[in-house]
Protein backbone atom coordinates (compact mmCIF):
# COMPACT_ATOMS: atom_id res chain seq x y z
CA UNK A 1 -4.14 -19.25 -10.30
CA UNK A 2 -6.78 -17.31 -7.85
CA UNK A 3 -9.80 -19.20 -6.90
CA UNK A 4 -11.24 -16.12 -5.44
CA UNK A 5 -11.61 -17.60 -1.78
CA UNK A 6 -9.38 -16.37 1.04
CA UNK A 7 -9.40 -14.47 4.83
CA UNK A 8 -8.26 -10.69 5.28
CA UNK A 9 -7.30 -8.94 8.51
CA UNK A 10 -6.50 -5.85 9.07
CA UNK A 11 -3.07 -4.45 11.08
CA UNK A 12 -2.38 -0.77 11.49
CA UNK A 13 -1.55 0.10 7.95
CA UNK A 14 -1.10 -3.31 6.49
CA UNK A 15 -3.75 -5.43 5.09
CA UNK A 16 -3.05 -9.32 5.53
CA UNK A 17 -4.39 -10.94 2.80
CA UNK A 18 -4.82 -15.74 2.85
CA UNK A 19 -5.57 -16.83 -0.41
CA UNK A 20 -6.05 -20.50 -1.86
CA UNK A 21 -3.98 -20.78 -5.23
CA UNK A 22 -4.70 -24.37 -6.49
CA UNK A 23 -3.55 -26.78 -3.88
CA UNK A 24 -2.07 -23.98 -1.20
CA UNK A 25 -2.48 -21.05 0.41
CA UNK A 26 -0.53 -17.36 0.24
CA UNK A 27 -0.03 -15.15 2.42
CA UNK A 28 0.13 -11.32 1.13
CA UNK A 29 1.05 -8.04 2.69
CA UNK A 30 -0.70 -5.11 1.35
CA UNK A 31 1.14 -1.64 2.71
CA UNK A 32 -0.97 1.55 2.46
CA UNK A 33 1.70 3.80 4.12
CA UNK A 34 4.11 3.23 1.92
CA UNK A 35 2.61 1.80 -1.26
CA UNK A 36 4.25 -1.60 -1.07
CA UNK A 37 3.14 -5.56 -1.59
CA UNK A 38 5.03 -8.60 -0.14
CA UNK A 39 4.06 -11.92 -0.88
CA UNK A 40 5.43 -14.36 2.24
CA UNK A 41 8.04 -16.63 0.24
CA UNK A 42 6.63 -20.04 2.25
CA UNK A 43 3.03 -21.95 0.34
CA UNK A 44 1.19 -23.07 2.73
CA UNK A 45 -0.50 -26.03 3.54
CA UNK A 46 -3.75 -24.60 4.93
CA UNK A 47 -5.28 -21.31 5.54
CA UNK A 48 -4.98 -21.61 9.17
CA UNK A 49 -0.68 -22.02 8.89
CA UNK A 50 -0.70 -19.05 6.60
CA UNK A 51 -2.94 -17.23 9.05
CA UNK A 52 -0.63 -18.26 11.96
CA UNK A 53 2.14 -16.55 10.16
CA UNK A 54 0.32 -13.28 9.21
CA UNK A 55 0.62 -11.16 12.60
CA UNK A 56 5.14 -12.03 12.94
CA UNK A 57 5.22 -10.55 9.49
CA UNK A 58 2.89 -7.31 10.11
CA UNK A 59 5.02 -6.79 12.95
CA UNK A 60 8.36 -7.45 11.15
CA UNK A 61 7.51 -5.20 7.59
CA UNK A 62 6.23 -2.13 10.65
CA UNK A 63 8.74 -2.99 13.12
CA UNK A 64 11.59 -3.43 11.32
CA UNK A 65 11.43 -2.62 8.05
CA UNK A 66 10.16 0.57 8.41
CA UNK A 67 11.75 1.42 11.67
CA UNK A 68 7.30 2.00 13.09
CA UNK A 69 6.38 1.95 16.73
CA UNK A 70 3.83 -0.80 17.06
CA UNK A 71 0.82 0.50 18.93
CA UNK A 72 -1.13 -1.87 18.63
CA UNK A 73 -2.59 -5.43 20.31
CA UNK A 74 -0.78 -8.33 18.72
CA UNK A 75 -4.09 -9.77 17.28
CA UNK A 76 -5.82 -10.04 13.99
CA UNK A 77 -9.53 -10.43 13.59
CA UNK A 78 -10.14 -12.63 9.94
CA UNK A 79 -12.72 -12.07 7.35
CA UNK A 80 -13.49 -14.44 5.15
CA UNK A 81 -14.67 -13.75 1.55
C-alpha cells in the first residue's frame, strides 16, 4: 500500500522514484526512452538508503542495460512530495 509520500529525482531519461509503502521504502525506475518500469528488488529501511541506491541503478539500467553513454554528473537532486 502507497501512502502517497516519497522523493523523485531526475537522471537523463530515467525518473527515480522513493516511496514509503507501510513500514519501508521503494525504490522505482521510471524509463521514458524506452517505455520501461523497474522496481529495485531490496525494501528499504529508510528513504535516505533507498535514495543512496538510486544513482548505481540509473547508471546500471543506461549503462548497461541499454548499452547508453552516460553524459551526465553522477548526482541526483531530490524532490520531495
Amino acid at each position: 500500500m502507497i501512502l502517497g509520500h516519497g522523493y523523485k529525482a531526475d537522471y537523463d531519461y530515467v525518473a527515480l522514484i522513493v516511496e514509503q509503502q507501510e513500514d519501508h521504502w521503494r525504490l522505482t525506475l521510471r524509463d521514458s526512452r524506452y517505455k520501461e518500469e523497474v522496481v529495485h528488488e531490496e525494501e528499504f529501511a529508510t528513504a535516505g538508503e533507498a535514495k543512496d541506491a538510486a544513482l548505481a541503478l540509473a547508471q546500471h539500467h543506461i549503462n548497461v542495460e541499454h548499452n547508453d553513454t552516460l553524459l551526465l554528473p553522477a548526482q541526483l537532486s531530490w524532490q520531495e512530495y
